[in-house]
Protein backbone atom coordinates (compact mmCIF):
# COMPACT_ATOMS: atom_id res chain seq x y z
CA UNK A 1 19.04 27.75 14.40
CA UNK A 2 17.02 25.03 15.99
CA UNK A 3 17.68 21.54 17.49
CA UNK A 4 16.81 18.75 15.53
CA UNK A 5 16.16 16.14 18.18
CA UNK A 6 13.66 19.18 19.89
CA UNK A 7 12.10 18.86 15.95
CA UNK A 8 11.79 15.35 15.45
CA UNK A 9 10.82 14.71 19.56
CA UNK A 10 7.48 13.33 18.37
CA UNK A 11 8.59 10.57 16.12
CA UNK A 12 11.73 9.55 18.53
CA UNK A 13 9.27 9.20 20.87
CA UNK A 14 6.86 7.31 19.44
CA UNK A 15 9.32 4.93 17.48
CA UNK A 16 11.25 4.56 21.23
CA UNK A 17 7.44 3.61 22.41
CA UNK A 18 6.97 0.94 19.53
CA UNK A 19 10.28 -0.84 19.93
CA UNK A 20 9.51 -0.84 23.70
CA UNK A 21 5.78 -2.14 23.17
CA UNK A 22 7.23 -5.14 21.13
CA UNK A 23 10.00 -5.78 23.21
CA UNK A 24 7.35 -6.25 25.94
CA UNK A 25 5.47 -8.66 23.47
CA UNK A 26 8.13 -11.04 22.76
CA UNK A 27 9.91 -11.50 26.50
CA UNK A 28 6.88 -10.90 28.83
CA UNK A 29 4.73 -13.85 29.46
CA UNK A 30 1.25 -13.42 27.78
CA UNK A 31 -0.66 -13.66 31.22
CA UNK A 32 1.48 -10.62 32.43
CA UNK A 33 0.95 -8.16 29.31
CA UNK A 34 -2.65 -6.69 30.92
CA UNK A 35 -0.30 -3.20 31.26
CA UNK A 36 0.23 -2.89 27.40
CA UNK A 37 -2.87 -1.00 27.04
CA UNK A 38 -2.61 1.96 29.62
CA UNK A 39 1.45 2.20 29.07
CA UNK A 40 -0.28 3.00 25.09
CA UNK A 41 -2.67 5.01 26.65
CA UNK A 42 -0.44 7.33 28.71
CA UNK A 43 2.49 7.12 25.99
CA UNK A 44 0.26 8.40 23.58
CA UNK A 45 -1.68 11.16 25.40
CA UNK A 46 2.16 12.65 26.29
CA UNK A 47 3.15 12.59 22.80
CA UNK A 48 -0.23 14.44 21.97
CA UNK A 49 0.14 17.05 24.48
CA UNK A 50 3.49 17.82 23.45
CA UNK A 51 2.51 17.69 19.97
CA UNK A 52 -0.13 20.45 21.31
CA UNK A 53 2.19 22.72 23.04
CA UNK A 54 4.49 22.42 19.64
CA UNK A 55 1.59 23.42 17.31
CA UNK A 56 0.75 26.68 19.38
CA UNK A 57 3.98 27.37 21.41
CA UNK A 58 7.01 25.74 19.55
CA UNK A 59 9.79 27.30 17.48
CA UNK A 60 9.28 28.66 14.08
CA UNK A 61 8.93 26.16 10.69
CA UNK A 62 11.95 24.56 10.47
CA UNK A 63 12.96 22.78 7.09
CA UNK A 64 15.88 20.26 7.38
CA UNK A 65 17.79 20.34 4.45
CA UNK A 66 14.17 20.20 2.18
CA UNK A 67 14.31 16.66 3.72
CA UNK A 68 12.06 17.50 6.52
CA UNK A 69 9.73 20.02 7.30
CA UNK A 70 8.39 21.23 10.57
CA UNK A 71 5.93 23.50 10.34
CA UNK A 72 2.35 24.04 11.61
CA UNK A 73 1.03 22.40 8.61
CA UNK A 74 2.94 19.02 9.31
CA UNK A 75 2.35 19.59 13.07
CA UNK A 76 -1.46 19.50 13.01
CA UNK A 77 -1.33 16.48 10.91
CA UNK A 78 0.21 14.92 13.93
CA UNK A 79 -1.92 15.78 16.19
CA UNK A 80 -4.77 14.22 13.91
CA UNK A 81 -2.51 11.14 13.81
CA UNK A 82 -1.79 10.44 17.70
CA UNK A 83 -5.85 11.53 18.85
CA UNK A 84 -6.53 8.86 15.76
CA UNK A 85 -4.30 6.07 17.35
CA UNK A 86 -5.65 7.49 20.90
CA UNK A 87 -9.25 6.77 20.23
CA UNK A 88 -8.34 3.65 18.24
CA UNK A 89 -6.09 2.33 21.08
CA UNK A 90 -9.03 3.14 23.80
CA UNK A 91 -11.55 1.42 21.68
CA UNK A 92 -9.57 -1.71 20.97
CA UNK A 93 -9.32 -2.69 24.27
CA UNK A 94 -11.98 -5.69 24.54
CA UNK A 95 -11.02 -6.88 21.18
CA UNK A 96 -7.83 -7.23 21.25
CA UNK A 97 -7.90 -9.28 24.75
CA UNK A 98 -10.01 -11.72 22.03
CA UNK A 99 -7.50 -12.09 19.82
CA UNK A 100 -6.53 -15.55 19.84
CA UNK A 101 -2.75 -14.82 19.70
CA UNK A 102 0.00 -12.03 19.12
CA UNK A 103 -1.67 -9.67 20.96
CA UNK A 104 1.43 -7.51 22.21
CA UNK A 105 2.42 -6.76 18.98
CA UNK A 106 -1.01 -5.13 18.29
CA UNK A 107 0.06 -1.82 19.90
CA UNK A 108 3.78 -1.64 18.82
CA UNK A 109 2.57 -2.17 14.87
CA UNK A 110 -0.38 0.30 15.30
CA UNK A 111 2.28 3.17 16.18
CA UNK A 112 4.76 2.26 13.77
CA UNK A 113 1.94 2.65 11.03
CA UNK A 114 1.24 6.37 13.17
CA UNK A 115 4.75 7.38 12.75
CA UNK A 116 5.14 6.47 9.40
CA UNK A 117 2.17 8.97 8.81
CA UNK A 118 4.11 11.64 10.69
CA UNK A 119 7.10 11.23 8.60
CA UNK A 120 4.31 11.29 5.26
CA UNK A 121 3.08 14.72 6.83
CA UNK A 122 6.58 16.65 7.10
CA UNK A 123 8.28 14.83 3.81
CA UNK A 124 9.72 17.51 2.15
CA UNK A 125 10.82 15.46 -0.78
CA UNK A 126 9.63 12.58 -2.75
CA UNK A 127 12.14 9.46 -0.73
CA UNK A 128 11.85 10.80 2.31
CA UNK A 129 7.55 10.59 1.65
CA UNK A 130 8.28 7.64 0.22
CA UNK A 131 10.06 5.53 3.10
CA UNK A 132 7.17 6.91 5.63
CA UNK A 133 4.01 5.57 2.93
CA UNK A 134 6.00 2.18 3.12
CA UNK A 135 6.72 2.01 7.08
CA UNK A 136 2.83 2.90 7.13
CA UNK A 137 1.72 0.91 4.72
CA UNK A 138 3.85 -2.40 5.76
CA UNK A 139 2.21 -2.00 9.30
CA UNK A 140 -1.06 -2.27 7.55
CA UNK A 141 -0.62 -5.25 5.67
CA UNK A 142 0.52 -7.36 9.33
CA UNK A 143 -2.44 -5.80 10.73
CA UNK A 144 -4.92 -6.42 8.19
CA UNK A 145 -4.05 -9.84 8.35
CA UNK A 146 -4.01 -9.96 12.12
CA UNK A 147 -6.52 -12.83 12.04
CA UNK A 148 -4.86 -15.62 10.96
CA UNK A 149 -7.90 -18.04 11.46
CA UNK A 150 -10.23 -15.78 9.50
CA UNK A 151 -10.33 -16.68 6.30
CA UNK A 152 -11.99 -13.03 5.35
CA UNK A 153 -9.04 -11.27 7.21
CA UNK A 154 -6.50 -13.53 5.34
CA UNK A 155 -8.13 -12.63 2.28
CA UNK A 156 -7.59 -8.91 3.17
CA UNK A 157 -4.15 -8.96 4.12
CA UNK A 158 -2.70 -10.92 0.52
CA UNK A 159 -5.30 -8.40 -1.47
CA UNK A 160 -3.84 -5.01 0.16
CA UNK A 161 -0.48 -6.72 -0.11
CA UNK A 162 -1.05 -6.91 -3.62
CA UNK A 163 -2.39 -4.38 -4.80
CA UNK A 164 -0.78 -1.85 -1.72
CA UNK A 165 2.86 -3.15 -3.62
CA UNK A 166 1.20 -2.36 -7.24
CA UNK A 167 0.16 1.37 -6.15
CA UNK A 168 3.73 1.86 -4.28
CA UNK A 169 5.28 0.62 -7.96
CA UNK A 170 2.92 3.27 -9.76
CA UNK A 171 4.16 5.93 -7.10
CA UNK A 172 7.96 4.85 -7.36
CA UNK A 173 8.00 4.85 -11.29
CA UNK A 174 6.38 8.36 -11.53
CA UNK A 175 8.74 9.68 -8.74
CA UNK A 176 11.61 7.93 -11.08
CA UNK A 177 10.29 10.11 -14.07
CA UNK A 178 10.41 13.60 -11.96
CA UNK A 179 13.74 12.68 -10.87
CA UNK A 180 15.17 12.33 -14.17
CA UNK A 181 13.26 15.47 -15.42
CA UNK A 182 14.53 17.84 -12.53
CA UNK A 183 17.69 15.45 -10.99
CA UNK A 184 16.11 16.01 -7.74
CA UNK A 185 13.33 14.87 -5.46
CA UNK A 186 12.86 17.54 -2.97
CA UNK A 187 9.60 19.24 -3.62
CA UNK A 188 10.84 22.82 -3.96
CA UNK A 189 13.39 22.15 -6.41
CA UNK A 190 11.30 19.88 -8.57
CA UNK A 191 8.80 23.09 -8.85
CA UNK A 192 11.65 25.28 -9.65
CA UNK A 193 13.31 22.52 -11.99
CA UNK A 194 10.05 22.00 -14.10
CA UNK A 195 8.98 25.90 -14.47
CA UNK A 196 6.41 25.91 -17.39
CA UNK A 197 7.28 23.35 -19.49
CA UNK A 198 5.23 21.00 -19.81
CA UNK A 199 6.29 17.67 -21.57
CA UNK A 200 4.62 14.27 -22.35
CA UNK A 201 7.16 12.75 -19.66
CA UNK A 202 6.03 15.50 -16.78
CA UNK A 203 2.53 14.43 -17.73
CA UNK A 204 3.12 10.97 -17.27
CA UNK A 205 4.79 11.77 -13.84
CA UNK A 206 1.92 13.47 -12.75
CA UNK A 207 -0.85 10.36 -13.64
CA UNK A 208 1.39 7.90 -12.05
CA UNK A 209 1.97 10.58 -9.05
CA UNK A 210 -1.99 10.89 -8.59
CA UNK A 211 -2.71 6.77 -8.91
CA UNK A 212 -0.33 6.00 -6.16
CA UNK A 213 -1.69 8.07 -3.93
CA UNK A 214 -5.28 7.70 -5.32
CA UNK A 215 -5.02 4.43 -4.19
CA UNK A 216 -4.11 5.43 -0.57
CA UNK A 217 -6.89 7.86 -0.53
CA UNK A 218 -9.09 5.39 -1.97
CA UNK A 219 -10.33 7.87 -5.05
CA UNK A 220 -12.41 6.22 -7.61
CA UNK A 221 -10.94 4.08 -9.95
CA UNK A 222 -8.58 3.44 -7.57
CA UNK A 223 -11.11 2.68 -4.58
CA UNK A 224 -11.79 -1.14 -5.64
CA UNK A 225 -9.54 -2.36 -2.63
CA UNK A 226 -11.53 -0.57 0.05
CA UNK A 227 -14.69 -2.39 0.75
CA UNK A 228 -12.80 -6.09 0.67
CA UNK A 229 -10.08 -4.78 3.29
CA UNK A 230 -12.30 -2.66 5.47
CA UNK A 231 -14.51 -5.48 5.62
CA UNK A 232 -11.98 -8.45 6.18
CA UNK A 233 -8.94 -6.81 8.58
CA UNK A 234 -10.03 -6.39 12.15
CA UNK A 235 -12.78 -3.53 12.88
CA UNK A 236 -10.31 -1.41 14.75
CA UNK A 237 -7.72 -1.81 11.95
CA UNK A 238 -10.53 -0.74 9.39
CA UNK A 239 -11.20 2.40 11.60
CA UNK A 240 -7.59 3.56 11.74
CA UNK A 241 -6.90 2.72 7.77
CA UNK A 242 -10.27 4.23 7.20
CA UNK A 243 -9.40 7.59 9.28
CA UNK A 244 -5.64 8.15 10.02
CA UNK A 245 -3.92 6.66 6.72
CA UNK A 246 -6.56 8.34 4.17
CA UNK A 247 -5.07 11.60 6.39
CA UNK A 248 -1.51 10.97 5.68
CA UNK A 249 -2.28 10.75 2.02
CA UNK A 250 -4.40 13.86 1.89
CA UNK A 251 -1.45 15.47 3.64
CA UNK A 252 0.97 13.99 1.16
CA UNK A 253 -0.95 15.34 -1.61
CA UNK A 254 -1.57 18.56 -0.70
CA UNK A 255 2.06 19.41 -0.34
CA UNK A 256 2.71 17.69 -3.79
CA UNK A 257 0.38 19.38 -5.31
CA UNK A 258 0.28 22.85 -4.19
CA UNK A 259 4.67 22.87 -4.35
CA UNK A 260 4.79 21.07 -7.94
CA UNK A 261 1.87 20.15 -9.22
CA UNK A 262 0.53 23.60 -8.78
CA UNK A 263 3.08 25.19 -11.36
CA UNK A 264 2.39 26.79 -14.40
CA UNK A 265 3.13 23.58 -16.35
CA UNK A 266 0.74 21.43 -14.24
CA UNK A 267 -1.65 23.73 -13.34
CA UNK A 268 -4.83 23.12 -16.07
CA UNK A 269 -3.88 19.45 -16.03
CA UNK A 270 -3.50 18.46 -12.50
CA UNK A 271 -6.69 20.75 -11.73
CA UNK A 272 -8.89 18.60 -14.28
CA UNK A 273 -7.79 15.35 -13.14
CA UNK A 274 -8.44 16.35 -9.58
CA UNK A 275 -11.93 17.64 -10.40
CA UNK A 276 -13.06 14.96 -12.26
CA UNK A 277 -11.55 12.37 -9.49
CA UNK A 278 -13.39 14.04 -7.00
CA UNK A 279 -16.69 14.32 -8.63
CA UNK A 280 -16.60 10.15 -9.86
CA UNK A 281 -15.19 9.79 -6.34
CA UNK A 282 -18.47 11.38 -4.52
CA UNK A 283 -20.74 9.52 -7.12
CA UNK A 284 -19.52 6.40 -7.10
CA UNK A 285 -19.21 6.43 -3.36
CA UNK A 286 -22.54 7.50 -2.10
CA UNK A 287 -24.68 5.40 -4.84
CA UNK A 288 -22.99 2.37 -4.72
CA UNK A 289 -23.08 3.07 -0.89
CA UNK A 290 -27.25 2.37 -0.50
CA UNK A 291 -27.32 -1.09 -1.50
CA UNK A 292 -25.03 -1.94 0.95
CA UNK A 293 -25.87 -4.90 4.08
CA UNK A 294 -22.78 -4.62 6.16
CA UNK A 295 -21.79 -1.85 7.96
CA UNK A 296 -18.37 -1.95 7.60
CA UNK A 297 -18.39 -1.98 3.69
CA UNK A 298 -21.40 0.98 4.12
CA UNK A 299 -18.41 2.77 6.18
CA UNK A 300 -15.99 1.72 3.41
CA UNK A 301 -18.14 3.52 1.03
CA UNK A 302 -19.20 6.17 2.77
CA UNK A 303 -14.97 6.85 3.35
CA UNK A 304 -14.63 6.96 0.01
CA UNK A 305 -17.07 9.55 -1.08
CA UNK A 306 -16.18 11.57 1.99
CA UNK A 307 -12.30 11.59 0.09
CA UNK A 308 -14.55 13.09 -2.83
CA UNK A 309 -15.47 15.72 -0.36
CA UNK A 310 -11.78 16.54 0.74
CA UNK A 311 -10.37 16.92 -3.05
CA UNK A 312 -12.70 19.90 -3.73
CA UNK A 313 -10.58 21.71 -0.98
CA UNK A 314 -7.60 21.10 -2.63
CA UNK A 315 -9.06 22.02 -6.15
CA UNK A 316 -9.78 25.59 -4.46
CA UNK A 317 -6.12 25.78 -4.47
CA UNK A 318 -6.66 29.04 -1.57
CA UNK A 319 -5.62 29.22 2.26
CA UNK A 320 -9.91 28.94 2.47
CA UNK A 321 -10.01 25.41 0.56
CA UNK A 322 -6.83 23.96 2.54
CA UNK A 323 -8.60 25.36 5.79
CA UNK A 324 -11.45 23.39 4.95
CA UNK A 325 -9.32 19.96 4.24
CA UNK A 326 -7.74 20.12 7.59
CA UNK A 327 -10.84 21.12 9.44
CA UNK A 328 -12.44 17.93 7.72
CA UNK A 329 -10.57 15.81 8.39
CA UNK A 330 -9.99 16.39 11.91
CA UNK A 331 -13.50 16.29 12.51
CA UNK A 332 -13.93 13.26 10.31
CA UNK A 333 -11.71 11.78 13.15
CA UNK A 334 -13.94 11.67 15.82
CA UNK A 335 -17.70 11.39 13.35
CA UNK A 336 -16.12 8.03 12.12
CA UNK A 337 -14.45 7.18 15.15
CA UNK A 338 -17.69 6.76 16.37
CA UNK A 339 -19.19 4.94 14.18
CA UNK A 340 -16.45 2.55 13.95
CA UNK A 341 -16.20 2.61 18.08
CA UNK A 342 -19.99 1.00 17.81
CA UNK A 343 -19.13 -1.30 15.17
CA UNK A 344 -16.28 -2.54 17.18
CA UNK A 345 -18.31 -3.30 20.02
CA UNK A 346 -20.71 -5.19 17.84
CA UNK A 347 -18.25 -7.26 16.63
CA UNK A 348 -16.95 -8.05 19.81
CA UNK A 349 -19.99 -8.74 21.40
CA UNK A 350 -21.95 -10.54 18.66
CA UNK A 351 -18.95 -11.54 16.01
CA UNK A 352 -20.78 -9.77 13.29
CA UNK A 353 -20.85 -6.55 11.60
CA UNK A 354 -24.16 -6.58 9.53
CA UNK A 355 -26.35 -3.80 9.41
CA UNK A 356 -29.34 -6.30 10.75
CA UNK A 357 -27.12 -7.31 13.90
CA UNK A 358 -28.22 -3.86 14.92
CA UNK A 359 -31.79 -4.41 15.05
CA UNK A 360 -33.32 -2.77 18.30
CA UNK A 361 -30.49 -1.53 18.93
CA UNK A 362 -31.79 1.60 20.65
CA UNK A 363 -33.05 -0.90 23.50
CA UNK A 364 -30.52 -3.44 23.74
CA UNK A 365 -27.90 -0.45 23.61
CA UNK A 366 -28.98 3.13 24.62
CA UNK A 367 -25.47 4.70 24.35
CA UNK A 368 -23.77 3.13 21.12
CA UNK A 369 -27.23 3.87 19.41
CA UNK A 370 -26.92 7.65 20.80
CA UNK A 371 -23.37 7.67 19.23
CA UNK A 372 -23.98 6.17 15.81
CA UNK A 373 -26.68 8.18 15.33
CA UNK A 374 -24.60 11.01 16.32
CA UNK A 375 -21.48 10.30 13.93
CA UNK A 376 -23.82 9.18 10.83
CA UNK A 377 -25.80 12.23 11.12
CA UNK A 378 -22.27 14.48 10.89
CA UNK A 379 -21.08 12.15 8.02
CA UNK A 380 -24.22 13.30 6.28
CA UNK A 381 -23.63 17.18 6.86
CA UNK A 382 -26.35 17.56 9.35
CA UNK A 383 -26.95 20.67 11.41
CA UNK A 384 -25.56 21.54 13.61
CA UNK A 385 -23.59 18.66 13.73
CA UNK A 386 -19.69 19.84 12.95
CA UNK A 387 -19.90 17.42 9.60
CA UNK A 388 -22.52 20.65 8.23
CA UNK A 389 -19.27 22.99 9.46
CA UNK A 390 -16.82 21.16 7.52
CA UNK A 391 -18.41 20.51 4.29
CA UNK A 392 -19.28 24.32 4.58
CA UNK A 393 -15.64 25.55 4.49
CA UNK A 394 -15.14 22.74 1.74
CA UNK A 395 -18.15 23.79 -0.76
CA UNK A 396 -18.16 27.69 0.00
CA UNK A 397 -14.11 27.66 -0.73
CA UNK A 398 -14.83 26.14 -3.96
CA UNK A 399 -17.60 28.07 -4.97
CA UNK A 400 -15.08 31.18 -4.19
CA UNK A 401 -12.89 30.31 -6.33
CA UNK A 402 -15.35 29.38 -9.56
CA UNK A 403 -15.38 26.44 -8.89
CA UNK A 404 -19.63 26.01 -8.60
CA UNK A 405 -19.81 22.70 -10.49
CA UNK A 406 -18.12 20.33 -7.88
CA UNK A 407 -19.86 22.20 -5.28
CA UNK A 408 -23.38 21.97 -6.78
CA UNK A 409 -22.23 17.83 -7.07
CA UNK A 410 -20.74 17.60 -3.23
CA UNK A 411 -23.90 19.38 -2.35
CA UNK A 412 -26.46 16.91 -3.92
CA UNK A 413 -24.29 13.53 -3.26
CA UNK A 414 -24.33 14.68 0.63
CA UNK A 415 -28.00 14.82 0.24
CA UNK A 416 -28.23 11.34 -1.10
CA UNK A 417 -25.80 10.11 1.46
CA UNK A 418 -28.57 11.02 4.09
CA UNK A 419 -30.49 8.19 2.70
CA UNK A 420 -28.12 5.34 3.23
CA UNK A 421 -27.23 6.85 7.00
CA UNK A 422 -30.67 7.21 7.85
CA UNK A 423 -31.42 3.63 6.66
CA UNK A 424 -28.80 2.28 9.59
CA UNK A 425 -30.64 4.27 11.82
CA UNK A 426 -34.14 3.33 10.88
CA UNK A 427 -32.72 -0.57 11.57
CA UNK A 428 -31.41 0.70 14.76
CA UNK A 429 -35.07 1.95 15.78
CA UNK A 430 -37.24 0.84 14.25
CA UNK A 431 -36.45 -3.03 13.55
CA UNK A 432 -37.12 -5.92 16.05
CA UNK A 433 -34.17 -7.17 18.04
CA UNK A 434 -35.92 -10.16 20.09
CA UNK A 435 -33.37 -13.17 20.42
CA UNK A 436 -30.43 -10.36 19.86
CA UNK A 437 -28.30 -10.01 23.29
CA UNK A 438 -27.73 -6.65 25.38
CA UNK A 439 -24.68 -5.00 24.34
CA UNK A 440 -23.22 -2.98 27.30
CA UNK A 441 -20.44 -0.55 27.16
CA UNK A 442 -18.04 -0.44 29.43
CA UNK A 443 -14.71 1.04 30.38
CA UNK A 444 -12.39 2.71 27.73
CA UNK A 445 -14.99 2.00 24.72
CA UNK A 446 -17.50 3.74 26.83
CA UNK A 447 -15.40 6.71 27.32
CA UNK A 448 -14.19 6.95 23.69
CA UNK A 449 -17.79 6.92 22.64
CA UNK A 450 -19.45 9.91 24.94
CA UNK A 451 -15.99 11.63 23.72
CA UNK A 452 -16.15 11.61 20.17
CA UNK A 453 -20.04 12.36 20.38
CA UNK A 454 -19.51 15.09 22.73
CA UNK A 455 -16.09 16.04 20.46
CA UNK A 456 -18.38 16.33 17.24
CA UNK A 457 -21.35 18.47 18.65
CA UNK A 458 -19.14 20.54 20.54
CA UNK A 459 -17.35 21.96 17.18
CA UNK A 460 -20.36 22.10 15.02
CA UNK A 461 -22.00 24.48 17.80
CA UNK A 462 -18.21 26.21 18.03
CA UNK A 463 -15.80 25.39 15.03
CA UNK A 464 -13.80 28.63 15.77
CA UNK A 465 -10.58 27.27 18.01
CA UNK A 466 -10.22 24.18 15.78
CA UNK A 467 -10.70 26.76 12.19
CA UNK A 468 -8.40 28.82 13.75
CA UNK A 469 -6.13 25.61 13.99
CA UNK A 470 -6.75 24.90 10.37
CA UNK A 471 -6.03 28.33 9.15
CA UNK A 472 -2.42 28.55 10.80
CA UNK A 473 -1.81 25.45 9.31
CA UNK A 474 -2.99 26.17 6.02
CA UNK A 475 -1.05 29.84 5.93
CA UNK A 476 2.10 27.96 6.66
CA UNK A 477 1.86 26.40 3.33
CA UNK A 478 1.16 29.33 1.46
């Protein structure tokens, strides 16, 4: 037996947290709100500690009703949520004193868009995943927005609105059609409901399935949305849509798949719509990637070829190719938490996010060059940078499995993706910066900077505790 409010501590706590956050935003006076920050800070950093002791020390997996599941799996994916919102939170801080109004709600909407990713990563059926995608998704579409004076964010906020509530009607119809093939929606019974037959209608289910949450991971052709959001909503908003929510989606998937989709009647077609997702994914991304001028669509890009680079884990279909997801994406955490940390800061300090605002940026900005350097360079799959680790696992886990082809493509797109990293570099170096102003870190960015550059060497020199991480949490599934 186990106690469910010892299960679901985690979310209580963090939807007690938001509530509180935007109680504080509405009644406190906006000169005394300077404490919203830490109280995040601290709030968060217990969560994740807990969340820590859970993953390594906590009860067994413990499924409620095939509603819920808690087991190492979902577990890790919260802890990749909260040190996501952590580092996004720490970052933030300058900006969001700019923000020319409804700044206490910042916070409180940022972790109801982190708990509806924890509720994405234990769904164990299809509502249940369902109401978490919308809590997190709904949170997105205030805080894309969040500018209301900025035409560009405005423009952000009523495009993901649109097509955010298009993808969620894709998702809803194809859960519709599995429901009325199996009469359920929990994950375990759909796979024993469907067996191997394999009808028009289950086919159908499975497209629509894969285009709703396509569009969440941003896989090509469902990636058009990415570039105009990332580079309208507010930089720290692009960092956490660009790292935490493409997580939740991953995680969604991966239980979806591997419980259902991975049956004997979806198993040859789900496998080549994934492969040949992935691959136009990784091409599509890195190439249209080098033409690029602002940094914030390069990252957009760049996020959506690195999605590529996650589906050739799941094509695997092994403990190795799951390992290698979660591994990924943790460390894809911190690599473009860095980058985005340094982007933030420009944008703060300058109002601009254009790969030329960066010129001489080595001397107007020792550290932040240090750190984009470092996180581009691990984006690319540079040793011994942990980037190199994780596409490792990813690529050798395919190639296990027979799966050379995708490899052999992952391989050469990561090679071209060196060319469009190195070019943001090469500005940051090389080009003049006379007339540009200093750009000083300070505080909490400062610290979330040397962190996720000292975060992403550290594993690529030793990836063993956090593959060892990955592993539990991929056996758990299997």
């Amino acid at each position: 037996m186990f106690n469910i409010a010892t299960v679901l501590t985690p979310e209580i706590a963090l939807a007690a947290l938001a509530l509180i956050l935007l109680a504080i935003g509405l009644l406190i006076p906006a000169g005394a709100r300077k404490g919203m920050m830490p109280l995040t800070v601290f709030s968060l950093l217990g969560v994740l500690s807990y969340t820590l002791y859970d993953f390594f020390y906590g009860q067994e997996a413990a499924f409620l009703d095939g509603l819920y599941m808690h087991d190492q799996f979902a577990v890790y994916f919260k802890v990749l949520f909260l040190a996501a919102a952590l580092l996004v939170v720490l970052s933030s801080g300058g900006y969001v004193q700019k923000l020319p109004k409804h700044r206490g709600e910042f916070y409180s909407l940022l972790l109801l868009a982190t708990l509806g990713m924890m509720l994405m990563a234990g769904a164990g059926e299809l509502i249940t995943m369902y109401v978490g995608l919308e809590l997190m998704t709904i949170s997105f579409y205030i805080l894309v927005a969040y500018l209301a004076d900025d035409a560009r964010s405005s423009e952000a906020g009523i495009k993901y609105l649109v097509l955010g509530a298009t993808s969620s009607a894709i998702l809803l119809y194809g859960i519709s059609l599995i429901y009325g093939l199996t009469g359920s929606t929990e994950l375990a019974q759909i796979a024993s409901s469907l067996g191997g037959n394999l009808t028009p209608a289950s086919l159908l289910a499975t497209v629509f399935i894969l285009a709703g949450l396509g569009f969440k991971i941003s896989l090509v052709p469902f990636h058009l949305w990415a570039p105009d959001i990332y580079e309208g909503a507010p930089t720290p908003v692009t960092a956490f849509l660009a790292i935490a929510s493409k997580a939740a989606a991953f995680a969604v998937l991966i239980r979806v798949y591997l419980l259902t989709m991975n049956s004997q009647a979806f198993s040859a077609t789900g496998q080549t719509l994934l492969f040949v997702m992935a691959a136009i994914t990784m091409i599509v991304g890195n190439l249209i990637a080098i033409p690029q001028t602002n940094l914030k669509r390069l990252l957009a890009f760049s996020s959506i070829a690195q999605a590529g680079y996650l589906m050739v884990g799941i094509i695997a279909e092994s403990t190795a190719g799951i390992k290698g997801v979660l591994f990924y994406a943790m460390i894809y955490v911190f690599a473009n938490m860095g980058a985005f940390a340094v982007a933030t800061l420009v944008a703060e300090k300058q109002g601009s996010s254009e790969i030329k605002d960066l010129a001489g940026f080595w001397r107007r900005s020792p550290l932040a060059t240090v750190v984009m350097t470092a996180s581009l360079l691990s984006l690319a799959g540079i040793p011994p940078l942990a980037g190199f680790v994780g596409k490792f696992y990813l690529f050798s886990a395919a190639m296990d499995q027979g799966y050379v082809a995708i490899a052999y493509i992952g391989f050469v797109m990561s090679m071209i993706s060196v060319y469009y990293y190195l070019s943001v570099i090469k500005v940051m170096f090389l080009a003049e910066g006379e007339g540009l102003p200093d750009v000083p870190v300070h505080g909490a960015m400062k610290f979330t900077m040397v962190f996720t550059m000292l975060i992403t060497i550290a594993i690529g020199l030793y990836p063993t505790p956090l593959a060892q991480m990955a592993i539990a949490a991929a056996q758990s599934l299997f």
